[in-house]
Protein backbone atom coordinates (compact mmCIF):
# COMPACT_ATOMS: atom_id res chain seq x y z
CA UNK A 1 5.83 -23.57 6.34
CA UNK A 2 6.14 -24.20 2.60
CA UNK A 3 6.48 -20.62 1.36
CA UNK A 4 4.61 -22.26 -2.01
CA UNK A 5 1.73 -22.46 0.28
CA UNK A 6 2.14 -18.87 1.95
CA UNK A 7 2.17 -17.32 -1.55
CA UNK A 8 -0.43 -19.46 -2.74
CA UNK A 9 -2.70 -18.08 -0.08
CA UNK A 10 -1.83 -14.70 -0.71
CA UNK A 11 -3.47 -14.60 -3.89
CA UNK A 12 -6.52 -16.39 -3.31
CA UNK A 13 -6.88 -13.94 -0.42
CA UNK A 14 -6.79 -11.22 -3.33
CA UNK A 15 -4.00 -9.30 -2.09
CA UNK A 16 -1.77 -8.81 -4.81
CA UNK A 17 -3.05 -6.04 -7.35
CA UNK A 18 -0.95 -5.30 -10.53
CA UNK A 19 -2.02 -1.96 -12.89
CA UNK A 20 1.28 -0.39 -13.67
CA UNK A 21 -1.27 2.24 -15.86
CA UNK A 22 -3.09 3.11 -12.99
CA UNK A 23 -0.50 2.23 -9.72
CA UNK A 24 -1.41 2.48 -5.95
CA UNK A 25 0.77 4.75 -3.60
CA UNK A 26 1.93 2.88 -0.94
CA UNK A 27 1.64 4.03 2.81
CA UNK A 28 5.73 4.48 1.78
CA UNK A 29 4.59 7.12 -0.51
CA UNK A 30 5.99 5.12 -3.69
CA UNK A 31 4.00 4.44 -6.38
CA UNK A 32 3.71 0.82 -7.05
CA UNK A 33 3.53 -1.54 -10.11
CA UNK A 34 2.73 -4.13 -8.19
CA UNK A 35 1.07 -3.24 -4.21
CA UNK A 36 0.33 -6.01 -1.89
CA UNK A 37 -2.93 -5.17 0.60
CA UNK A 38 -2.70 -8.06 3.36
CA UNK A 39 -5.64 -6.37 4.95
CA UNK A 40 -7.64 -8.36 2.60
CA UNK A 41 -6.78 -11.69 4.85
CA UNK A 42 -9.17 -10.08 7.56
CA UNK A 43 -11.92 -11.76 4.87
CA UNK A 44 -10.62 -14.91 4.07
CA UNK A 45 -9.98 -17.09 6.98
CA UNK A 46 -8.34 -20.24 5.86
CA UNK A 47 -6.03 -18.12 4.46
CA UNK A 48 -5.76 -15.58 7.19
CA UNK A 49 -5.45 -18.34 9.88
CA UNK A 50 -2.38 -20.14 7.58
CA UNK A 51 -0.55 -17.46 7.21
CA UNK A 52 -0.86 -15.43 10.31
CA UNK A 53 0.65 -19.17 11.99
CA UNK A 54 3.35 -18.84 9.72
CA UNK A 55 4.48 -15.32 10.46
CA UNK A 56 4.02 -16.39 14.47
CA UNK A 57 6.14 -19.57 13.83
CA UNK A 58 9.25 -17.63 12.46
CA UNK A 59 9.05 -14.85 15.28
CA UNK A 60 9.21 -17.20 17.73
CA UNK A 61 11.84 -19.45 16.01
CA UNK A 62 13.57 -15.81 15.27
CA UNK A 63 12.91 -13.22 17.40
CA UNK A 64 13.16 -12.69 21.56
CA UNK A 65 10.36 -10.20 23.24
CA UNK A 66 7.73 -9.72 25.90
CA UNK A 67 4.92 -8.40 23.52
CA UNK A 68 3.78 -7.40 20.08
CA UNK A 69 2.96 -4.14 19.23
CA UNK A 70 1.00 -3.60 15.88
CA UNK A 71 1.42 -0.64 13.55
CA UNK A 72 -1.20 1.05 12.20
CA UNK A 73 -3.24 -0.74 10.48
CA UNK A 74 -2.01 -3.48 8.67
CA UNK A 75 -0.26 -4.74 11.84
CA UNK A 76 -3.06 -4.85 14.07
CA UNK A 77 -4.70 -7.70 13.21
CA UNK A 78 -1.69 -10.42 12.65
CA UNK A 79 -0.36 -8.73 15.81
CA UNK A 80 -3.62 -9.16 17.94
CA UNK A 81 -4.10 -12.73 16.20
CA UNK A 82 -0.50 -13.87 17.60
CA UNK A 83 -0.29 -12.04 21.19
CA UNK A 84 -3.57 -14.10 21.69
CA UNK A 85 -2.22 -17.23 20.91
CA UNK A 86 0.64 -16.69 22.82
CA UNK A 87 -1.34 -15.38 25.55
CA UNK A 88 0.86 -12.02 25.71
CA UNK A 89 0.15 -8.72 25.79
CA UNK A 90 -0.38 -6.34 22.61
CA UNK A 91 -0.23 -2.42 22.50
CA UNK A 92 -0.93 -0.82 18.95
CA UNK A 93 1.46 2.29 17.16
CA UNK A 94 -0.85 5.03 15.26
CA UNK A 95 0.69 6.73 12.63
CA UNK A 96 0.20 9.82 14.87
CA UNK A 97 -0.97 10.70 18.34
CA UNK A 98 -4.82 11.06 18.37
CA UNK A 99 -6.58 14.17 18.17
CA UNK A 100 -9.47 13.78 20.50
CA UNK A 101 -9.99 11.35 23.24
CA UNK A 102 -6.65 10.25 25.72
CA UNK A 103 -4.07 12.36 23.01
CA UNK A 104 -2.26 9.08 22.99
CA UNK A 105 -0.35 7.78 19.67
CA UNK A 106 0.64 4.16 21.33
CA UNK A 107 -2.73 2.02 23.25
CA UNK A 108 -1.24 -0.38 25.42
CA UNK A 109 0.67 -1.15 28.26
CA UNK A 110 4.06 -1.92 28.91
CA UNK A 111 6.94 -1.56 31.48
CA UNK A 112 9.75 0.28 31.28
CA UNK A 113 12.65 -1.62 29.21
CA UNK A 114 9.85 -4.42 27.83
CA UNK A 115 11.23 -5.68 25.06
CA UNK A 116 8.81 -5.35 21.65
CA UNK A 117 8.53 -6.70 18.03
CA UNK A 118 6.64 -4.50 16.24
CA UNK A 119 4.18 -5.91 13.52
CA UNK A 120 3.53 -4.51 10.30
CA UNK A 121 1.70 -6.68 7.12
CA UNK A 122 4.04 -5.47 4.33
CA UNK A 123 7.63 -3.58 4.24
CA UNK A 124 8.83 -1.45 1.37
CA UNK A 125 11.39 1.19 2.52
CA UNK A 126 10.44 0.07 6.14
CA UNK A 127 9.66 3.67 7.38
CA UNK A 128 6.49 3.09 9.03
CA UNK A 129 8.30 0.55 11.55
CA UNK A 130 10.99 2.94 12.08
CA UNK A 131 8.52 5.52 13.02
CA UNK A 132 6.74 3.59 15.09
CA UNK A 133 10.06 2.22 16.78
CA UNK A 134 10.99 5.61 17.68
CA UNK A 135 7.86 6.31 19.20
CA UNK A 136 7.90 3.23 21.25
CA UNK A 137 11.49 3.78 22.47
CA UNK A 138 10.35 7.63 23.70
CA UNK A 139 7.50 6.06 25.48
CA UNK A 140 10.15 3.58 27.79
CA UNK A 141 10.27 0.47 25.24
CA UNK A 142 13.51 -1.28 23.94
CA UNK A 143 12.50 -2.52 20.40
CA UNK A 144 14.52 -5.34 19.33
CA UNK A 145 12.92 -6.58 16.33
CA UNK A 146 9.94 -6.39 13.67
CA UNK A 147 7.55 -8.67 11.47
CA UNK A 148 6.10 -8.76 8.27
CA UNK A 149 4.32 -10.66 6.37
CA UNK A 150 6.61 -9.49 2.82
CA UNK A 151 8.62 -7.44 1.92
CA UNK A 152 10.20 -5.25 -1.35
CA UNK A 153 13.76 -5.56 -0.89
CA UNK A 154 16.17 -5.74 1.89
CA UNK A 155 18.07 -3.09 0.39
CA UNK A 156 15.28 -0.53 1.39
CA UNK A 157 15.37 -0.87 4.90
CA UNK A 158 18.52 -2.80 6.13
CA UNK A 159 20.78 -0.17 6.73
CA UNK A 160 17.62 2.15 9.02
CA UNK A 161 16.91 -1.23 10.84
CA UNK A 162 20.78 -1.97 11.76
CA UNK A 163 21.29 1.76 12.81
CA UNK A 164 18.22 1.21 15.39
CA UNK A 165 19.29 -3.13 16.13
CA UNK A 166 16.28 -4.04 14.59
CA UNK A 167 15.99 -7.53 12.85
CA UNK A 168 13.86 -8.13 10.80
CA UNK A 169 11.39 -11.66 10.36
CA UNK A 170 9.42 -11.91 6.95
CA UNK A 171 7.49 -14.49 5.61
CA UNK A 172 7.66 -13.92 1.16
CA UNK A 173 9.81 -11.20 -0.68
CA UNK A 174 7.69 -9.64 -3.21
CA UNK A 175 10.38 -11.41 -5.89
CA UNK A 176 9.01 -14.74 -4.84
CA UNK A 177 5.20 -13.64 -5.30
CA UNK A 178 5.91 -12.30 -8.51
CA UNK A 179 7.81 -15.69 -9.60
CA UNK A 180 5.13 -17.70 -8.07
CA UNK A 181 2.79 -15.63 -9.76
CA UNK A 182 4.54 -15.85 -13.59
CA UNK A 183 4.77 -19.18 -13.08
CA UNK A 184 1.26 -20.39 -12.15
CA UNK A 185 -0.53 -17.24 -14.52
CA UNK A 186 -1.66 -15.15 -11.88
CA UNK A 187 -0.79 -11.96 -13.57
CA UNK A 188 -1.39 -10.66 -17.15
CA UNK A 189 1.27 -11.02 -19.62
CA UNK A 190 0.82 -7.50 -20.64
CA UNK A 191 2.10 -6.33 -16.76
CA UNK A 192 4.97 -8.54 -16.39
CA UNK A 193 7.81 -6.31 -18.17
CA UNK A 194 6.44 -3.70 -15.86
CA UNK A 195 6.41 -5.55 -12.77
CA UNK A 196 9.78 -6.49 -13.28
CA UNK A 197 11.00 -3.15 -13.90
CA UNK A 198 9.31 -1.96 -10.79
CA UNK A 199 11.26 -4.72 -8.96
CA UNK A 200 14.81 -3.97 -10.37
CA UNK A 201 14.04 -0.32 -8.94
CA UNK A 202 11.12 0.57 -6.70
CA UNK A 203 12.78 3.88 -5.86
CA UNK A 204 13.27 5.08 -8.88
CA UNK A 205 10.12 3.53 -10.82
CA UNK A 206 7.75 5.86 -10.24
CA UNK A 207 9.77 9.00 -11.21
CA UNK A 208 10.67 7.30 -14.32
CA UNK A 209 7.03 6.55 -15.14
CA UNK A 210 6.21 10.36 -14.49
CA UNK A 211 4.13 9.26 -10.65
CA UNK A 212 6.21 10.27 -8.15
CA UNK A 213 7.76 13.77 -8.09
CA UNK A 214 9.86 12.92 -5.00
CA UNK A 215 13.05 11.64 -5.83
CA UNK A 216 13.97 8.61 -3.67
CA UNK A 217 16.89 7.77 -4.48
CA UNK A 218 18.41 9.59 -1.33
CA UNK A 219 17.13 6.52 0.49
CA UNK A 220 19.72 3.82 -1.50
């Protein structure tokens, strides 16, 4: 699918939210220029329903498995949307085991050895799908592979991902949404030196800017 399109949709879904004044912290823990919040496609459905297609179009064309498993939360959704269409089955990764009910941090079954993708909507330093790889490989399954809907940078995560075989299918990088975005005025003229900043070094932009007091940089 025309990745025009996919971007397009992303921010008439509302998804993309630029303050570098006032920044988001990621569920990485970085502060963010720019933060991306695919949840918002749970609203709009002709966007939802495009680009959820085109996410389960490249993991088939990319990727080999006998279910999805979402990751809490922004994998749920695009992960319960595909298994559905495919007719497979789903299991879902919390960010921890549960306190009350059945204890359990994965919901889902699987056999021993079934190979998973896990689902997650956006990647930054991709430490939420490693995380919930590991606890998916404990529990008896072989993860081969992961999905997003965008990414940061491949810089963050490749070398994690090739130390566990994990490849990774994306849809946008956040470059291209910000490009697409300069291009057709979707973001104030005031945040694009910014934005572009963040970009060159998400790592190391909030420390700079005096919002993170973590440094990072350990994770180049």
């Amino acid at each position: 699918m025309d990745k025009e399109k996919i971007i397009a949709a992303i921010y008439s879904a509302k998804n993309v939210y630029v303050d570098p004044k006032n920044p988001i912290r990621g569920g990485a823990g970085l502060y963010q220029a720019i933060y991306l919040d695919h949840r918002n496609l749970f609203s709009f459905v002709e966007e939802r329903t495009m680009i959820f297609q085109a996410l389960q179009e490249r993991i088939i064309q990319e990727q080999k498995f006998d279910l999805l498993a979402g990751k809490e939360t922004g994998g749920i959704a695009p992960a319960a949307v595909i298994s559905q269409n495919l007719k497979i089955p789903m299991a879902y990764v919390r960010k921890r085991p549960k306190e009350g009910g059945r204890l359990r941090q994965i919901e889902g079954e699987f056999k021993p050895g079934a190979s998973i993708v896990v689902i997650d909507d956006t990647v930054v330093t991709g430490g939420n799908i490693r995380r919930a790889a590991e606890a998916l490989t404990a529990a008896g399954a072989k993860v081969t592979g992961a999905a997003a809907i965008s990414i940061v940078k491949t810089e963050l995560y490749e070398k994690q991902f090739a130390k566990l075989g994990i490849k990774l299918t994306y849809l946008v990088t956040m470059k291209e949404i910000v490009d697409w975005g300069i291009k057709n005025n979707k973001l104030e003229k005031s945040h694009i030196e910014e934005v572009k900043e963040y970009l060159a070094d998400p790592l190391g932009w909030g420390i700079k800017n005096g919002f993170d007091q973590f440094d990072w940089s350990g994770l180049r």
